[in-house]
N, C-alpha and C. Protein backbone atom coordinates (compact mmCIF):
# COMPACT_ATOMS: atom_id res chain seq x y z
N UNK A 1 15.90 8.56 13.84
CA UNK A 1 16.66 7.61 13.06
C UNK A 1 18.12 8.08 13.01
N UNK A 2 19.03 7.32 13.32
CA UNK A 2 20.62 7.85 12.97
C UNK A 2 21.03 7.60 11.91
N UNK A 3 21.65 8.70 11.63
CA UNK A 3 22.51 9.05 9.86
C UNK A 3 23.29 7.82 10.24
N UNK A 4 23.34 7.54 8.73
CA UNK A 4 24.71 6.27 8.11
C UNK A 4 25.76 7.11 8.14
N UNK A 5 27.12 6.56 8.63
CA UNK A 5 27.85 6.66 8.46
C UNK A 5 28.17 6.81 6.91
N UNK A 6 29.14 7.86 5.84
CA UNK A 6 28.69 7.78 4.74
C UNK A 6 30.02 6.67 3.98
N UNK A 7 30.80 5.97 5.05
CA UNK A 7 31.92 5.18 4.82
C UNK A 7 31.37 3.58 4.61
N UNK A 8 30.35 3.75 5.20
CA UNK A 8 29.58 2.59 5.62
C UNK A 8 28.41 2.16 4.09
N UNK A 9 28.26 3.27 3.64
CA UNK A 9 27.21 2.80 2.22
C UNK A 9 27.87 2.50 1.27
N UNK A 10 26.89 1.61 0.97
CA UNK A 10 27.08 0.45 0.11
C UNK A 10 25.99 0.63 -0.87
N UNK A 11 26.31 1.27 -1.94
CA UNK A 11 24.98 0.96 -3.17
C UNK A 11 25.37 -0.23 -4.52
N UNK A 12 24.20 -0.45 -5.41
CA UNK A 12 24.53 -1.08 -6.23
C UNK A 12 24.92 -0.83 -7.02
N UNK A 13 25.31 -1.19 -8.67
CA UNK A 13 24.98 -0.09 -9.85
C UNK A 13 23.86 0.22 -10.12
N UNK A 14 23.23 0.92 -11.12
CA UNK A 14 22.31 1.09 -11.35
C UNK A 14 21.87 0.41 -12.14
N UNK A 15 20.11 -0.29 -12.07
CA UNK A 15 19.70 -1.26 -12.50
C UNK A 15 18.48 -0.83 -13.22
N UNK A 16 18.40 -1.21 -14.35
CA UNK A 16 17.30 -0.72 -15.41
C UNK A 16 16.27 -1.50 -15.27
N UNK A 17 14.77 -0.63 -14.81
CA UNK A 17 13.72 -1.22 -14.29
C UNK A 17 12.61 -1.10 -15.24
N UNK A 18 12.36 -1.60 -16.02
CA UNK A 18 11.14 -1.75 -17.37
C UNK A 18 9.86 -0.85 -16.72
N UNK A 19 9.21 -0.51 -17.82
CA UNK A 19 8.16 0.53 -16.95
C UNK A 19 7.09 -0.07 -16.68
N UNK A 20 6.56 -1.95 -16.95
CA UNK A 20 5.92 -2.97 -16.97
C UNK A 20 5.86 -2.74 -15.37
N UNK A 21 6.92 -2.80 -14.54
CA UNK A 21 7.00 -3.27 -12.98
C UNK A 21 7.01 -2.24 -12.46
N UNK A 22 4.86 -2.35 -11.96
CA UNK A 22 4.35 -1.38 -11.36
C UNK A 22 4.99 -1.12 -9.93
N UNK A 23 5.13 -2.22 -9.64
CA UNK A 23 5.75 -2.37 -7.92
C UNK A 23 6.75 -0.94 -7.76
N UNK A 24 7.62 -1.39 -8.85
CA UNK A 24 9.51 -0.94 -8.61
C UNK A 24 8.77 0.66 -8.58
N UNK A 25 8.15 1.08 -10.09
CA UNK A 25 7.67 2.42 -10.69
C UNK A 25 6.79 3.10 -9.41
N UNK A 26 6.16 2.41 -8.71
CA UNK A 26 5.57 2.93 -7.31
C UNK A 26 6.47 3.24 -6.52
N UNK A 27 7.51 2.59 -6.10
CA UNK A 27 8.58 2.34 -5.80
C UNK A 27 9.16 3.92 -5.39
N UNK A 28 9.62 3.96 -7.08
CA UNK A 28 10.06 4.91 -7.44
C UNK A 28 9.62 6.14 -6.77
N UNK A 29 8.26 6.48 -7.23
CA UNK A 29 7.25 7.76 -7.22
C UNK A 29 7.10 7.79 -5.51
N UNK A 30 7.16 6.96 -4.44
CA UNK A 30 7.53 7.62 -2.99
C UNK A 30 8.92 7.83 -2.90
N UNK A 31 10.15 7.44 -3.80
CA UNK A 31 11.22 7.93 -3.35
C UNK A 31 11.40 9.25 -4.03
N UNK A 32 10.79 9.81 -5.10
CA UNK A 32 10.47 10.83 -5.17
C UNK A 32 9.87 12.07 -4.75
N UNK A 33 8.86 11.63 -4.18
CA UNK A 33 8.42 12.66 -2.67
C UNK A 33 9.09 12.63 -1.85
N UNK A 34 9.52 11.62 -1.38
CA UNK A 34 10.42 11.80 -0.37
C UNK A 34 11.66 12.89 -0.25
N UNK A 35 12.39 12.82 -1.42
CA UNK A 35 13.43 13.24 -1.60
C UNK A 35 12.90 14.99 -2.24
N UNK A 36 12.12 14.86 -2.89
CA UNK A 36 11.89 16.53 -3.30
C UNK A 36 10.72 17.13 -2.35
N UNK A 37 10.22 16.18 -1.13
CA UNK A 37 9.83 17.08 -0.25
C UNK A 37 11.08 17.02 0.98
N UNK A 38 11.53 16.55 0.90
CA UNK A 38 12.64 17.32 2.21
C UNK A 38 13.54 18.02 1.69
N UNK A 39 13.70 18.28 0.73
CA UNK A 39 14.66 19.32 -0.39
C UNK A 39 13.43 20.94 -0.69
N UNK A 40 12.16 20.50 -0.05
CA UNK A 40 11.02 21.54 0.11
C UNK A 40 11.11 22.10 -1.59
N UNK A 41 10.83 20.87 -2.58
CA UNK A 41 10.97 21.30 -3.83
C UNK A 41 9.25 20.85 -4.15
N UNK A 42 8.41 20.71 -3.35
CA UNK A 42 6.90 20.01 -4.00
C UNK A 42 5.92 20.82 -2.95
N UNK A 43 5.05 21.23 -2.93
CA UNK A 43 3.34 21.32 -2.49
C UNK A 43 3.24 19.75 -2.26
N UNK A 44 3.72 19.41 -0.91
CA UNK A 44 2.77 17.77 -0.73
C UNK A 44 1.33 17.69 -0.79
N UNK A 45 0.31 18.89 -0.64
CA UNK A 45 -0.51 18.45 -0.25
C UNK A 45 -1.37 17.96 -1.89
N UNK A 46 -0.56 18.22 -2.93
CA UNK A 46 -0.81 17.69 -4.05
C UNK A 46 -0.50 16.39 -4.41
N UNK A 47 0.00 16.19 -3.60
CA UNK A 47 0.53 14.22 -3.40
C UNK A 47 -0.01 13.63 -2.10
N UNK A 48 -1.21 13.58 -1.89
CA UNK A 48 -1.76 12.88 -0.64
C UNK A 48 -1.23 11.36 -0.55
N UNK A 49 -1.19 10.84 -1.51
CA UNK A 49 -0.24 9.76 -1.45
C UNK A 49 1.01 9.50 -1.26
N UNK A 50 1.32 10.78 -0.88
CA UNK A 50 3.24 10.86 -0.53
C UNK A 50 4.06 9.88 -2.08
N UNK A 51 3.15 9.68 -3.36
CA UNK A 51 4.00 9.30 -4.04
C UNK A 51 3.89 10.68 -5.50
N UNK A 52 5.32 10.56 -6.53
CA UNK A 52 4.82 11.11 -7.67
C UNK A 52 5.51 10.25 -9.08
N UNK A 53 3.81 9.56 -9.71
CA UNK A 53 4.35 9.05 -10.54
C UNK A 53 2.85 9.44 -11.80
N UNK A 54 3.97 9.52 -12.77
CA UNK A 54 2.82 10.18 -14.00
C UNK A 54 2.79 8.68 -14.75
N UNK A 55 2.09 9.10 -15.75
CA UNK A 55 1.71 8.46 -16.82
C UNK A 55 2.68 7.70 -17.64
N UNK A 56 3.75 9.14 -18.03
CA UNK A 56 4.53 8.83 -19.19
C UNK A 56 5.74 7.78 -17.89
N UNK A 57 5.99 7.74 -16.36
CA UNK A 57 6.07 6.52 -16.18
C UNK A 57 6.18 4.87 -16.78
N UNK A 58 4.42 4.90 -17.22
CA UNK A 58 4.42 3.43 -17.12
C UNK A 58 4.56 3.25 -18.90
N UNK A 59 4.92 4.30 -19.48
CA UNK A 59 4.90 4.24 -21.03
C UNK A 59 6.10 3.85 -21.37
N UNK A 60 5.62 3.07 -22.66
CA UNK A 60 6.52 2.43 -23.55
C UNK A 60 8.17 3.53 -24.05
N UNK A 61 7.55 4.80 -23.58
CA UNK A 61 8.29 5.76 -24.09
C UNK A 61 9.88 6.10 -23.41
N UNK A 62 9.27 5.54 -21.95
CA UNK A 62 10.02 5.53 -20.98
C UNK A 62 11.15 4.72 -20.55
N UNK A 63 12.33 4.63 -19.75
CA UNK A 63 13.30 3.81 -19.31
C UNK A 63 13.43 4.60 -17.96
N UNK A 64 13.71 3.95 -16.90
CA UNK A 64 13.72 3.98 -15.40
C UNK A 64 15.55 2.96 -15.02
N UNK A 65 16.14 3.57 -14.38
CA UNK A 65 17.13 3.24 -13.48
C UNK A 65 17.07 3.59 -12.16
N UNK A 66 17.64 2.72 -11.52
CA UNK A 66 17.42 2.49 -9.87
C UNK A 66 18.92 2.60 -9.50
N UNK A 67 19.03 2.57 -7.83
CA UNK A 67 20.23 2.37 -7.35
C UNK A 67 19.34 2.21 -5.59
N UNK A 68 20.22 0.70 -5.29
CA UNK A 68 19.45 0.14 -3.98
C UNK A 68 20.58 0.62 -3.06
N UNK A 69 20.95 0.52 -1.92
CA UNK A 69 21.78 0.12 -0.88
C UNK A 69 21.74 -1.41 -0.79
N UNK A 70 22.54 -1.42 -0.89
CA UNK A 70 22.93 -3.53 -0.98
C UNK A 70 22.87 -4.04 0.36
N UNK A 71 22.64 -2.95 1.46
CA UNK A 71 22.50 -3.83 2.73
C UNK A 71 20.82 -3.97 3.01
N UNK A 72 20.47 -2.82 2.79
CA UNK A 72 18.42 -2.59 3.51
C UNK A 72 18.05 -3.47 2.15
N UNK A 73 18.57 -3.24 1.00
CA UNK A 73 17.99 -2.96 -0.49
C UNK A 73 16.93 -2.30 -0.68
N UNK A 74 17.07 -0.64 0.14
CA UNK A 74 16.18 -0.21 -0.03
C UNK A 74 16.63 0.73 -1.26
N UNK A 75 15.85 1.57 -1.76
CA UNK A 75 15.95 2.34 -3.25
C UNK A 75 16.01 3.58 -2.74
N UNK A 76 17.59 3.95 -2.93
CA UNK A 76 17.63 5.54 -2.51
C UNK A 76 18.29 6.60 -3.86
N UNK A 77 18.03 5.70 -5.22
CA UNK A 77 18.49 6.63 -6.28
C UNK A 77 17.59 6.27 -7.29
N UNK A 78 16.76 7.43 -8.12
CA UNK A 78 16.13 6.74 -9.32
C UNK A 78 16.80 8.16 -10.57
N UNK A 79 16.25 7.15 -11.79
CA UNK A 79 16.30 8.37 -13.21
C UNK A 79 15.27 7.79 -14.14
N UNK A 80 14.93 8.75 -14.60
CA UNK A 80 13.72 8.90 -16.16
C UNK A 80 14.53 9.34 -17.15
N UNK A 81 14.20 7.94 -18.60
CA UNK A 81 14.89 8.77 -19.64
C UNK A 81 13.37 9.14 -20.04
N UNK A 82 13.01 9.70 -21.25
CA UNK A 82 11.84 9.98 -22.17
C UNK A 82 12.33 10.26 -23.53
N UNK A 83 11.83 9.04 -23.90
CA UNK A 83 12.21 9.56 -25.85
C UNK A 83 10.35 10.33 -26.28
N UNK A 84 10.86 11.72 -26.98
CA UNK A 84 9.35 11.82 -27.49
C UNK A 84 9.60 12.07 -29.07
N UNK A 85 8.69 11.71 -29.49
CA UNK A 85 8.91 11.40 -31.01
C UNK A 85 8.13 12.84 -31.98
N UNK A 86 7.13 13.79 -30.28
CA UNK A 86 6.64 14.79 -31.31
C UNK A 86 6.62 15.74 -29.87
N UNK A 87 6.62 17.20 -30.94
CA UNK A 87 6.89 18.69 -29.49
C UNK A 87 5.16 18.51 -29.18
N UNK A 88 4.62 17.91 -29.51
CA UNK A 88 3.15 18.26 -29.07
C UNK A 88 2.52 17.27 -28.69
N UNK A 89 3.08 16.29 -28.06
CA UNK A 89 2.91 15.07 -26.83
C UNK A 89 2.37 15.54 -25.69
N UNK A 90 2.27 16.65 -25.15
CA UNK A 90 1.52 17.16 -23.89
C UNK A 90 2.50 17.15 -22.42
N UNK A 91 3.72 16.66 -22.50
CA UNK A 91 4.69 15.98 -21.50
C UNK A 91 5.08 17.57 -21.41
N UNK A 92 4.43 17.72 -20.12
CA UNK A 92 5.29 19.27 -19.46
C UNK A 92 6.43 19.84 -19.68
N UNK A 93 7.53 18.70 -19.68
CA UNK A 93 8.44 19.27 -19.69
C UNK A 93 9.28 20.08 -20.97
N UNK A 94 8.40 19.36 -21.86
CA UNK A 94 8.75 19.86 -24.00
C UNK A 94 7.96 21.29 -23.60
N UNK A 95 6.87 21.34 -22.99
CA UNK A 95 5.75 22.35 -23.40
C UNK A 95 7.06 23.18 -22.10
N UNK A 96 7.59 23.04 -21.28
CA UNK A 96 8.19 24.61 -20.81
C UNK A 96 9.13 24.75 -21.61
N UNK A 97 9.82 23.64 -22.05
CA UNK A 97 11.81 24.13 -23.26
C UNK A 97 10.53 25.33 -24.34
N UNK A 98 9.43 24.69 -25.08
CA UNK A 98 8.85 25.68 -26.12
C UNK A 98 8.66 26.81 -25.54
N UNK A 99 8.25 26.96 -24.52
CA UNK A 99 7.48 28.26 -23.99
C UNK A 99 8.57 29.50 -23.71
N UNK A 100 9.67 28.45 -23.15
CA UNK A 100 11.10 29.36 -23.26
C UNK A 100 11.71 29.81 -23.98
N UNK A 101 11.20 29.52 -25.39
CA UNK A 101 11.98 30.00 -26.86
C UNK A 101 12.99 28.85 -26.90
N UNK A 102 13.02 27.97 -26.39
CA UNK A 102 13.91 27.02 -27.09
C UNK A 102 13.89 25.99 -28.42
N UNK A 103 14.71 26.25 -29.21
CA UNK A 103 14.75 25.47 -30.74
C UNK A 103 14.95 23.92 -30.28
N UNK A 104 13.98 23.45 -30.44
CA UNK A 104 13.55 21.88 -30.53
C UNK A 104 13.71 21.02 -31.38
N UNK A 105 14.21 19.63 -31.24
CA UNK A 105 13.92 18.89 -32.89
C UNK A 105 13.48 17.49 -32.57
N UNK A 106 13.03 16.77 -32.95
CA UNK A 106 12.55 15.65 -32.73
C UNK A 106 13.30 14.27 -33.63
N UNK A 107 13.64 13.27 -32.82
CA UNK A 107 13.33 12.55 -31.66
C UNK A 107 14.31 13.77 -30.17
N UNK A 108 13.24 13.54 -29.30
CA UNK A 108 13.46 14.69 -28.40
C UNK A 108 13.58 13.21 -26.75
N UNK A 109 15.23 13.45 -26.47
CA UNK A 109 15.15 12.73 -25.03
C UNK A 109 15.46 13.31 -24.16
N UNK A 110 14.39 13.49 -22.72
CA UNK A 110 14.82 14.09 -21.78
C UNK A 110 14.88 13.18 -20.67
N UNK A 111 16.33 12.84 -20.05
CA UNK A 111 16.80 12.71 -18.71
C UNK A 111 16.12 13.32 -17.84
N UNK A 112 15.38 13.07 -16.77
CA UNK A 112 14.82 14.20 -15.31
C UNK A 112 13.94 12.95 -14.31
N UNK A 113 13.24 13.45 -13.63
CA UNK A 113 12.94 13.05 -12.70
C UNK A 113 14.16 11.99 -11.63
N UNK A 114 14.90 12.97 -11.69
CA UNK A 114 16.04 11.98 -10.88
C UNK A 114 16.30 12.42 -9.44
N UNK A 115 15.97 11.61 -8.45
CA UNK A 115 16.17 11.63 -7.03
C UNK A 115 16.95 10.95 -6.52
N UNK A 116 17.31 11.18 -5.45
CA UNK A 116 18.62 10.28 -4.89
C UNK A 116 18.49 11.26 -3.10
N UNK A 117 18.95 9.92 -2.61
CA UNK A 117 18.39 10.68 -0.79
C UNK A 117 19.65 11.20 -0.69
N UNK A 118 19.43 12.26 0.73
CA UNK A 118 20.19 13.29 1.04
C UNK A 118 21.36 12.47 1.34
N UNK A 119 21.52 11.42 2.17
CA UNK A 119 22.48 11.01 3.04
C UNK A 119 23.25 10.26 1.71
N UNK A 120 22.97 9.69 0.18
CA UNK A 120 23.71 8.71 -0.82
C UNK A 120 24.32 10.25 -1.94
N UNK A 121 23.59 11.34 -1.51
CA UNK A 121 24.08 11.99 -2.32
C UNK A 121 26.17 12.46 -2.40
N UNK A 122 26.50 12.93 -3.59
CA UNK A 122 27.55 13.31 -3.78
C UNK A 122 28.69 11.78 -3.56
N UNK A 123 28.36 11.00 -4.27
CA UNK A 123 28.58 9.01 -4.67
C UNK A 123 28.84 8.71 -6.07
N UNK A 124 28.22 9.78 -6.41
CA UNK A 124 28.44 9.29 -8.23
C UNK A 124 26.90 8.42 -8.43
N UNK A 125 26.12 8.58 -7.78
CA UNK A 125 24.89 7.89 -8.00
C UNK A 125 24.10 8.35 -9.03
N UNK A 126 23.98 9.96 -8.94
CA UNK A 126 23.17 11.19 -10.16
C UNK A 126 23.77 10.46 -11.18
């Protein structure tokens, strides 16, 4: 496949995708493998589905932003907010800040799961 020219991309803004639209949230979870297995940041063989999408995904708890290329409209940027309302929700990522000694308080929001492909990176997309 030949690299884009990076003069040549064209993205959108970023567009807030409800966690209702399983499609987009699937969506999402292969541009996520994608992007943190060629960054050799995942064990694929724990994603036989080449996708990664949890739970707290499709939860009410959640908010999802996108960013397409306006020419393919394909999806080469995503983000997770997470509001959690308690440290003992089970969401990995509260249980490592505790484990680290970090002082916590609740309502607790964490920004993460954010990918963006190699070739859109350094755009202002993150």
């Amino acid at each position: 496949m030949e690299s884009k020219d990076e003069c040549e991309l064209k993205v959108s803004d970023p567009i807030e995708v409800r966690s209702t639209d399983k499609a987009t949230i699937e969506e999402i979870g292969r541009l996520r493998f994608a992007v943190w297995s060629a960054d050799n940041l995942l064990d694929e063989s724990l994603f036989p589905d080449h996708s990664w999408v949890d739970d707290m995904d499709f939860g009410e708890a959640a908010r999802h932003w996108i960013v397409r290329d306006l020419v393919s409209r394909d999806l080469v940027g995503a983000a997770r907010l997470t509001r959690h309302e308690s440290l003992e929700d089970g969401y990995r990522d509260v249980k490592l800040w505790r484990d680290c000694g970090l002082t916590l308080a609740v309502p607790l929001v964490d920004f993460g799961r954010q990918a963006v492909l190699g070739a859109y990176r350094r755009r202002g997309i993150a």
